[in-house]
Protein backbone atom coordinates (compact mmCIF):
# COMPACT_ATOMS: atom_id res chain seq x y z
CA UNK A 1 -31.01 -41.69 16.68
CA UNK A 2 -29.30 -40.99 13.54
CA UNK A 3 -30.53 -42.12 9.89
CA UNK A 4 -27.89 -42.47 7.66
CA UNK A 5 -28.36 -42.74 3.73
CA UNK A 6 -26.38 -43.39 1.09
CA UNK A 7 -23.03 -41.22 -0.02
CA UNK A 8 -24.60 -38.16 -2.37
CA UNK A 9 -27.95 -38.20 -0.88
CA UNK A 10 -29.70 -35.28 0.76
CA UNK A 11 -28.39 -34.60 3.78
CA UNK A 12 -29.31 -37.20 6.69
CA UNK A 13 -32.19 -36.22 8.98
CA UNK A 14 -31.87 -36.40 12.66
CA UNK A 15 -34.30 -36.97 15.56
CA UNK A 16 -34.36 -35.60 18.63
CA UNK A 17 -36.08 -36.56 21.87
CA UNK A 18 -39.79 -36.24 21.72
CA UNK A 19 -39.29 -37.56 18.05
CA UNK A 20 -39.00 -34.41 16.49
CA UNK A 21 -36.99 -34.55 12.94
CA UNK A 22 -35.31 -31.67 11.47
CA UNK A 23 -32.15 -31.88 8.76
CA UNK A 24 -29.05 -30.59 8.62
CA UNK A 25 -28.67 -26.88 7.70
CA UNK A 26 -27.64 -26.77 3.84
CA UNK A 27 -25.95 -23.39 4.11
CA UNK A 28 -23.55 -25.38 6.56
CA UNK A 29 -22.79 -28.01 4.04
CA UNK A 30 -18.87 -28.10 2.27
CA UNK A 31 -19.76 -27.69 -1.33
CA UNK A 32 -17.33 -30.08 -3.80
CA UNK A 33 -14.51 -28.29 -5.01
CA UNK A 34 -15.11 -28.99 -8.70
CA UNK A 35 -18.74 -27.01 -7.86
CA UNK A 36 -16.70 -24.02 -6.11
CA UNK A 37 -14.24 -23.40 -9.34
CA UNK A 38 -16.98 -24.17 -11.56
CA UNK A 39 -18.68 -21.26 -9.94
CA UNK A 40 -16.33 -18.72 -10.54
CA UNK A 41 -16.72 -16.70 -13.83
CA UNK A 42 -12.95 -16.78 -14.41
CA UNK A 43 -12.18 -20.43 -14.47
CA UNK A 44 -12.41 -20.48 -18.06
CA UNK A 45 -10.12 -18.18 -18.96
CA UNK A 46 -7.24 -18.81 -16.24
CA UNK A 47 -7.14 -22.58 -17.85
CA UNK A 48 -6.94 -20.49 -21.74
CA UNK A 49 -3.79 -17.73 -20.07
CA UNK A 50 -2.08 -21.02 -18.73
CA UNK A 51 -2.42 -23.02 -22.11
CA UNK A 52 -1.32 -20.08 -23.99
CA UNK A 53 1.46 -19.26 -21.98
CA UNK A 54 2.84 -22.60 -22.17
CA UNK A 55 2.11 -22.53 -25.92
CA UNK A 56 4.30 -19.09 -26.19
CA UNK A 57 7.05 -20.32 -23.85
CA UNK A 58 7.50 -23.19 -26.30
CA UNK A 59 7.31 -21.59 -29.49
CA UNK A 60 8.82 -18.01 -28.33
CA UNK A 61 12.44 -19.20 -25.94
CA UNK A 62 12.71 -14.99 -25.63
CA UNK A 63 9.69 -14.96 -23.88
CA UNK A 64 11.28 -16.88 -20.85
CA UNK A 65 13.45 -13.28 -19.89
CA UNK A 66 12.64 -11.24 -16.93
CA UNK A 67 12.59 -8.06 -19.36
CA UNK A 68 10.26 -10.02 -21.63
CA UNK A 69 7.83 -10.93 -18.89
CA UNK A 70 7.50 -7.38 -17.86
CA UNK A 71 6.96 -6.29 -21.28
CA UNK A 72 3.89 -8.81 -21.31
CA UNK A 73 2.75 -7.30 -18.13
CA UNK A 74 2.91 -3.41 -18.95
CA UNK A 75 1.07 -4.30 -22.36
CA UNK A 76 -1.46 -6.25 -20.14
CA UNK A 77 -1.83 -3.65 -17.89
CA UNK A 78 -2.86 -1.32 -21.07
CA UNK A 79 -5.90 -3.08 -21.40
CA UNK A 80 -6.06 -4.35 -18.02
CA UNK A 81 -6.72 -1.19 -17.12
CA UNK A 82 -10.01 -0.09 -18.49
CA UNK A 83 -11.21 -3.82 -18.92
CA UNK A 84 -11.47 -3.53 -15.02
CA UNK A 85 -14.00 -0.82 -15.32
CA UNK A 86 -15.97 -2.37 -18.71
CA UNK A 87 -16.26 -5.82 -16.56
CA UNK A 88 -18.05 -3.90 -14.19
CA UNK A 89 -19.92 -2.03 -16.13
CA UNK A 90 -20.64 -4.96 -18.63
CA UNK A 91 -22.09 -6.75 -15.53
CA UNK A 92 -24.03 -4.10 -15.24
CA UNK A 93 -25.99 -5.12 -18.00
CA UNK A 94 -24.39 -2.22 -20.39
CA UNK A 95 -21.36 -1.31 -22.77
CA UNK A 96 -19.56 1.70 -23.33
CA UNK A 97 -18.28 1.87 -27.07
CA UNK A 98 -16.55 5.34 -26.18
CA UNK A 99 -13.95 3.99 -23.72
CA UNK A 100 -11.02 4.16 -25.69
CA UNK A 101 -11.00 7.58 -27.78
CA UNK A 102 -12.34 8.51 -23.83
CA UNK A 103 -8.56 7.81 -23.26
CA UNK A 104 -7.24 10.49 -25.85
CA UNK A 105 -9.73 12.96 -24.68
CA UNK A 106 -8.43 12.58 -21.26
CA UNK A 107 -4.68 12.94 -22.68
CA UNK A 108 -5.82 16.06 -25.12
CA UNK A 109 -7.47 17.62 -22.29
CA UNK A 110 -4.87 17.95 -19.90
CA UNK A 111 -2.04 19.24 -22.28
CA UNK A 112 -4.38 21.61 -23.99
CA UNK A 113 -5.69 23.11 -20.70
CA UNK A 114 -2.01 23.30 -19.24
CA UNK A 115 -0.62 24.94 -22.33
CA UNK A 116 -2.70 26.89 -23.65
CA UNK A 117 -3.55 28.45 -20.63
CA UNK A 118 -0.01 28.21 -19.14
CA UNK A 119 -1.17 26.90 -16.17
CA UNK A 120 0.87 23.80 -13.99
CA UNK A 121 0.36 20.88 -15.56
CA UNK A 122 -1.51 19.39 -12.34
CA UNK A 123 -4.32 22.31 -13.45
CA UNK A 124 -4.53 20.22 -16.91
CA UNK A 125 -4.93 16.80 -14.42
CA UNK A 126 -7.38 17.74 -12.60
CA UNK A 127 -9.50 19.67 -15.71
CA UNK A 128 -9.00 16.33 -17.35
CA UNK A 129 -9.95 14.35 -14.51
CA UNK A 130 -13.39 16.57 -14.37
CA UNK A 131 -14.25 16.21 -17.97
CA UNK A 132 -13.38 12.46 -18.15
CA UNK A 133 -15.91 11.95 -15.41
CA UNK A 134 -18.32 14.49 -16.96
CA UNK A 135 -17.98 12.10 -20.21
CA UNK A 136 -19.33 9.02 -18.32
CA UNK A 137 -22.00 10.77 -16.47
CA UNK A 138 -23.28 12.19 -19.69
CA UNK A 139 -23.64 8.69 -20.65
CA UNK A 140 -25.09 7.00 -17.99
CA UNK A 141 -27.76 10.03 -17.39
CA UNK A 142 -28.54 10.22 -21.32
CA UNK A 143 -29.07 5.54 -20.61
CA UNK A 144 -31.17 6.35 -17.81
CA UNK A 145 -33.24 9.39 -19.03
CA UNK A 146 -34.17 7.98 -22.24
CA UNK A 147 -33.98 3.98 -21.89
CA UNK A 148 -31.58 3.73 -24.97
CA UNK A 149 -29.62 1.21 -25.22
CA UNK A 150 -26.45 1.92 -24.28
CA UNK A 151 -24.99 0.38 -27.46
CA UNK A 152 -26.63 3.38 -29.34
CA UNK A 153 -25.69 6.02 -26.82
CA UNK A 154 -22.04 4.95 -26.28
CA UNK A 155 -21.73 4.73 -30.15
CA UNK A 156 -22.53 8.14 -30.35
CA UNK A 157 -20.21 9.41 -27.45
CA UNK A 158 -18.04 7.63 -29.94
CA UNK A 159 -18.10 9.84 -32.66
CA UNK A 160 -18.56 12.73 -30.85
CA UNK A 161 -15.05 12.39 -28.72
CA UNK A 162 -13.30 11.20 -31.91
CA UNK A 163 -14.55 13.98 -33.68
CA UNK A 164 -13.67 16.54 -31.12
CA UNK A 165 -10.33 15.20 -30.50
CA UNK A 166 -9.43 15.79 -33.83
CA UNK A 167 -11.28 18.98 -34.50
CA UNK A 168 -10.28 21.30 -31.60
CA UNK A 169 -6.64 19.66 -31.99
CA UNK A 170 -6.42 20.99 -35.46
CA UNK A 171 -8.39 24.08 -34.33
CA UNK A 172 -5.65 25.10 -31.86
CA UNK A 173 -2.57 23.76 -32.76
CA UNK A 174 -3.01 23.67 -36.45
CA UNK A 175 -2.15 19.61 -36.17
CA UNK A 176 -3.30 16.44 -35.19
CA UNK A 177 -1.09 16.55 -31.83
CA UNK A 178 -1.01 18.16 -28.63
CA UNK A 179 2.36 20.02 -28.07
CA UNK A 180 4.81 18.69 -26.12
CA UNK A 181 4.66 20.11 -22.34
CA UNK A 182 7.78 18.59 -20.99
CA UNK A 183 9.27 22.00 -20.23
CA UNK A 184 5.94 22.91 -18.32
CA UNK A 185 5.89 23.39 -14.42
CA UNK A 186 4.49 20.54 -12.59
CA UNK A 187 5.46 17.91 -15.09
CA UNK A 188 8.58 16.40 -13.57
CA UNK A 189 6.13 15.39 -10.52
CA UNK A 190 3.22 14.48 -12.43
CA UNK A 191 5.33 12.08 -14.43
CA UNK A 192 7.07 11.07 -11.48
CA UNK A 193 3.57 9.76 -10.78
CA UNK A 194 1.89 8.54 -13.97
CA UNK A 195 4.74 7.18 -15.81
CA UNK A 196 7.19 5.99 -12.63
CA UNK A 197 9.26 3.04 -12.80
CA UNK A 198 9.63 1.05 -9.63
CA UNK A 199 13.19 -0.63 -9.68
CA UNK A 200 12.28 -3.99 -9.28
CA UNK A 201 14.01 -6.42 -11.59
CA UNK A 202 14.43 -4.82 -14.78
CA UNK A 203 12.58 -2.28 -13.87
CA UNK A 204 8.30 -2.40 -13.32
CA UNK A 205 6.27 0.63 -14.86
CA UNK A 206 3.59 1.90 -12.70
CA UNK A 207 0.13 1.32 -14.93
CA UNK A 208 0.73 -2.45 -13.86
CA UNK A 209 0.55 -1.39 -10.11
CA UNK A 210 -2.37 0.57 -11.14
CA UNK A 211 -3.45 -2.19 -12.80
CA UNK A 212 -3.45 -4.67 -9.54
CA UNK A 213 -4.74 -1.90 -7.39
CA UNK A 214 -8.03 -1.38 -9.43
CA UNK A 215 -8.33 -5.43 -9.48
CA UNK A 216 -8.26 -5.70 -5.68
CA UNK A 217 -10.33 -3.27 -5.64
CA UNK A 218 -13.13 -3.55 -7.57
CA UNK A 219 -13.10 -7.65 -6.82
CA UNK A 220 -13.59 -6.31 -2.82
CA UNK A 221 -16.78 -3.84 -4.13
CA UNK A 222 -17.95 -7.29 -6.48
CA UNK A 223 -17.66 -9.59 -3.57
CA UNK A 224 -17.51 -7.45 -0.09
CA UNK A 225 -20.40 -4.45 -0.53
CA UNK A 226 -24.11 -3.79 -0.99
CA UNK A 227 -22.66 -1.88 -3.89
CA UNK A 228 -21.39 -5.19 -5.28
CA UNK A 229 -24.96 -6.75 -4.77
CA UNK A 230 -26.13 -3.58 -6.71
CA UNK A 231 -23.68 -4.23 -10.04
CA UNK A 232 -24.93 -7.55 -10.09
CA UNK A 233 -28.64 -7.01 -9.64
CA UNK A 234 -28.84 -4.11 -12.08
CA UNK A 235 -27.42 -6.15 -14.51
CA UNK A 236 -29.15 -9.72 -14.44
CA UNK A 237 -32.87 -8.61 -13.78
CA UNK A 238 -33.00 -4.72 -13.74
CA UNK A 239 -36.63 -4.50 -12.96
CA UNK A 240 -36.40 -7.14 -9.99
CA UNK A 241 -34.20 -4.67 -8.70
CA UNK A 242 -35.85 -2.08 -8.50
CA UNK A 243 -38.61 -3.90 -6.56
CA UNK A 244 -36.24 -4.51 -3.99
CA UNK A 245 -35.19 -1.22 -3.75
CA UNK A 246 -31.95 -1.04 -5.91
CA UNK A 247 -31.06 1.89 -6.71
CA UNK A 248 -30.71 0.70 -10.49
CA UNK A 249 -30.11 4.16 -12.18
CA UNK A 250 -27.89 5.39 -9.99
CA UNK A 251 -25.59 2.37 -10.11
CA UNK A 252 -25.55 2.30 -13.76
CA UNK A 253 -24.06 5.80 -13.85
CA UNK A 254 -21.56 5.19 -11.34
CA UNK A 255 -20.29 2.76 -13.37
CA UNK A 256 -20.30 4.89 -16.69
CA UNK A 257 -18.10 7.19 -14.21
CA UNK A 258 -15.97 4.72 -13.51
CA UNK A 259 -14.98 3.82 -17.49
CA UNK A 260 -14.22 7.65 -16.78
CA UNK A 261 -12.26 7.47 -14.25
CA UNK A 262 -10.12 4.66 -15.72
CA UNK A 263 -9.83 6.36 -18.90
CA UNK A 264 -8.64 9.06 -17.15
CA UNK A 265 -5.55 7.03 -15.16
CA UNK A 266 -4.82 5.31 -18.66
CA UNK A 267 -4.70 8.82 -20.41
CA UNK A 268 -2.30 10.30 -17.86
CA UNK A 269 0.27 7.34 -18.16
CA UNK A 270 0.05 8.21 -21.83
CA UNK A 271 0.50 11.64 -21.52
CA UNK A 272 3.36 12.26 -19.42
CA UNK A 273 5.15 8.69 -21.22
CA UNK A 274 5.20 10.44 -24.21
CA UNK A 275 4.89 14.22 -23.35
CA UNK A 276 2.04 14.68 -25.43
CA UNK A 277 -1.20 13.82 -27.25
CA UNK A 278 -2.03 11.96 -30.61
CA UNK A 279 -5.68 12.77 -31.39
CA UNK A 280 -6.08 9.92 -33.63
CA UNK A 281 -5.29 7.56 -30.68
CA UNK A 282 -7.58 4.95 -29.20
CA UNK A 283 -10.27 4.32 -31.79
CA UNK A 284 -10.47 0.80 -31.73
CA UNK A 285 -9.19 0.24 -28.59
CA UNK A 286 -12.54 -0.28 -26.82
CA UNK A 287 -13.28 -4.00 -28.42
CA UNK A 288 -9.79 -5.08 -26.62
CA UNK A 289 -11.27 -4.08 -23.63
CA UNK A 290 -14.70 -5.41 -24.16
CA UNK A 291 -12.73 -8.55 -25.20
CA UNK A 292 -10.63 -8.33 -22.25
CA UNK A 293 -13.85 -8.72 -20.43
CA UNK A 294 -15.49 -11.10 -22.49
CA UNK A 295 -12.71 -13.78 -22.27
CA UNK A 296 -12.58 -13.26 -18.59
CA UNK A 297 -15.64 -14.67 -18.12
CA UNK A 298 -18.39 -11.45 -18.54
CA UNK A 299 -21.54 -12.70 -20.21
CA UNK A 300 -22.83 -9.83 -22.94
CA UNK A 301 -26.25 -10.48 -21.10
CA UNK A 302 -25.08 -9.32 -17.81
CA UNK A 303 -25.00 -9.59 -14.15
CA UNK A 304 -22.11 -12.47 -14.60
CA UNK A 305 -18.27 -11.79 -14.43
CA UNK A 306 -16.20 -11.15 -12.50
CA UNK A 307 -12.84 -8.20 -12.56
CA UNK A 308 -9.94 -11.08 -11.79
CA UNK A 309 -11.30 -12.52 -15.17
CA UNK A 310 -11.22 -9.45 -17.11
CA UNK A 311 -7.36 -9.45 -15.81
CA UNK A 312 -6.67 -12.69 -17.05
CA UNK A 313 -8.41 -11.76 -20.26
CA UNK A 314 -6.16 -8.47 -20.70
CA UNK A 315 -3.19 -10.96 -19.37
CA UNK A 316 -3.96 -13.22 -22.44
CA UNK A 317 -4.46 -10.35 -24.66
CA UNK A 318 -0.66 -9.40 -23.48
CA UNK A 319 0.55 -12.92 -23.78
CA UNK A 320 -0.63 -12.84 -27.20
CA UNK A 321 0.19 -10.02 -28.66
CA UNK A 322 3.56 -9.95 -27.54
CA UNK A 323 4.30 -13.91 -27.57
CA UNK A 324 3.66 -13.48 -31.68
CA UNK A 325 6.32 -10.85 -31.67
CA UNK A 326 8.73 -12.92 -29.59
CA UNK A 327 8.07 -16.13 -31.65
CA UNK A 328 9.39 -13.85 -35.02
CA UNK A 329 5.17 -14.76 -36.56
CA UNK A 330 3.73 -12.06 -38.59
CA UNK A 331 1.93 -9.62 -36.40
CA UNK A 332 -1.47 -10.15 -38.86
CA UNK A 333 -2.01 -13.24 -36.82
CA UNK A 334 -2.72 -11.56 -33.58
CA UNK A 335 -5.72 -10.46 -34.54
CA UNK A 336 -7.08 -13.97 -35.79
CA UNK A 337 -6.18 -14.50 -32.51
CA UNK A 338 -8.15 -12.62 -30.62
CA UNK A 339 -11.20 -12.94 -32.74
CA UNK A 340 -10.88 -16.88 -32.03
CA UNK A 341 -10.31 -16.30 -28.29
CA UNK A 342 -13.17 -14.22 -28.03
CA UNK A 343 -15.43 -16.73 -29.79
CA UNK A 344 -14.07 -19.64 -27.74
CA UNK A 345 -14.15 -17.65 -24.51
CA UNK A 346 -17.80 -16.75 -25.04
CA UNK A 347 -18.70 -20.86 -25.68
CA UNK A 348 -16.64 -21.89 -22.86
CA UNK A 349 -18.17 -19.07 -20.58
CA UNK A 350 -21.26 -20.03 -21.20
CA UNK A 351 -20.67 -23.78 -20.60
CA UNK A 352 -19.21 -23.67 -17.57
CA UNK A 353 -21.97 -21.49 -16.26
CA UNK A 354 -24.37 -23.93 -17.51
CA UNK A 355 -22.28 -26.42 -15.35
CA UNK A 356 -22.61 -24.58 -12.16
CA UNK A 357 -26.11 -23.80 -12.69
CA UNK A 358 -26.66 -27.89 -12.57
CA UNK A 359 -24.72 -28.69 -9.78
């Protein structure tokens, strides 16, 4: 015999013979789909890129080009880039301040190592490659040994990179650049790989297949692994986590590593698209990821976010920096921009979370 009750009520018990009642399963039920987009951290900031976009295609008719559209997508992928690896590490529960000089280290690295030494330039990779990732595990071991924030520690990683980029540039060179190693062995097919166009269209530059790759991939490690379960549960309630048996240190400096890694990709692109190093490069370029993130849906708190968002967020970012070029504005504007994005992101965010939490 079946009791029925009325539409939105719990779900309708049941009785069996021998007048046993049970109820249906609720991790069977079909959940509303306004509750499954509400859910997602990047709802907020796929309606913004869509508004914006619209806004840009108005006000900005050049914008509408193929050429255009894949100018908006390599600048994306600039950003889109690291702001993978921040999201991550953001929902975490931590920041990394040093990200973007972390870039010109990477770049410095590998043309000073391949130079100087005369070595292949693939030597100067791979030396890179090693201190990029010795960068983030110095910071995540330094968070973990000594419970500083990471604000503090990443800060001074900061100053330390920018300070070392510019000092051992000048020290060896006698300038603020790297020289120019197109000439060197090994650099044909190491830009073949880090600065490759695929001819598609007018032509699509390889950081935005990097780009996609480290999206897919670090959405299947979010969603898909115990790893995933990790990011999140380190960063929403670290010491719950470690009563389960989270291994909350160790995840926190894998994902330090990871910024390193990233920074690392990003730095090779710019090295071998412009054939060397600019030691001045990249300070600043940390809060556009962070921002990246942020819009995307990333609360500052934590264990919320997701890496599609921090794509849209670096999409925006692209949108907008280049759709104010297109539209003939003054480029001051784009950072008004941003700063209002970021503001508006972080309100909506934490609405529609809210939202979800309710239903």
């Amino acid at each position: 015999m079946e009791i029925r009750t009325e539409a939105g009520g719990a779900a309708a018990p049941t009785t069996h013979a021998g007048g046993r009642a049970t109820s249906a399963d609720d991790r069977v039920q079909t959940r509303p789909l306004l509750s499954v987009l509400l859910s997602r951290p990047e709802i907020g900031s796929l309606i913004g890129a869509i508004a914006l976009f619209v806004l840009f295609l108005v006000v900005a008719p050049t914008l509408r080009s193929g050429a255009a559209l894949l100018t908006v997508l390599y600048s994306s992928s600039t950003i889109g880039i690291m702001a993978v690896s921040v999201a991550l590490l953001m929902i975490g529960g931590e920041f990394d301040l040093s990200a973007g000089v972390a870039v010109t280290t990477a770049s410095l690295t590998a043309s000073m190592v391949a130079y100087q030494l005369h070595l292949n330039v693939w030597v100067g990779v791979l030396a890179a490659l090693v201190l990029a990732l010795a960068v983030g595990l110095f910071n995540g071991w330094l968070l973990v040994r000594t419970g500083l924030p990471s604000f503090i520690i990443t800060l001074g990683s900061f100053f330390m990179l920018t300070g070392l980029n510019l000092g051992v540039t000048k020290v060896i060179t006698g300038g603020v650049s790297s020289p120019t190693i197109s000439d060197m062995d090994g650099f044909s097919s190491a830009k073949a790989f880090f600065d490759y166009t695929l001819p598609l269209g007018n032509g699509v530059r390889v950081p935005v297949i990097f780009w996609i790759v480290l999206v897919v991939v670090a959405t299947w490690i979010l969603l898909r692994t115990r790893i995933g379960n990790w990011i999140f549960a380190a960063g929403g309630d670290p010491a719950a986590a470690r009563a389960v048996g989270v291994p909350v240190k160790a995840t926190k400096i894998g994902l330090f590593m990871a910024v390193g890694f990233t920074a690392w990709l990003l730095g090779m692109h710019n090295l071998f698209a412009y054939s060397n190093a600019q030691s001045g490069n990249g300070v600043g370029n940390e809060l556009f990821y962070i921002i990246a993130a942020v819009v995307g849906g990333c609360l500052m708190t934590g264990g919320y976010g997701s890496a599609i968002g921090a794509a849209i967020g670096a999409l925006i970012y692209g949108v907008v920096t280049n759709g104010i070029v297109y539209a003939g504005w003054q480029a001051d504007w784009n950072k008004l921009f941003l700063g209002a994005m970021l503001v508006l992101a972080t309100i909506v965010n934490l609405v529609v979370k809210n939202q979800a939490a309710k239903r």
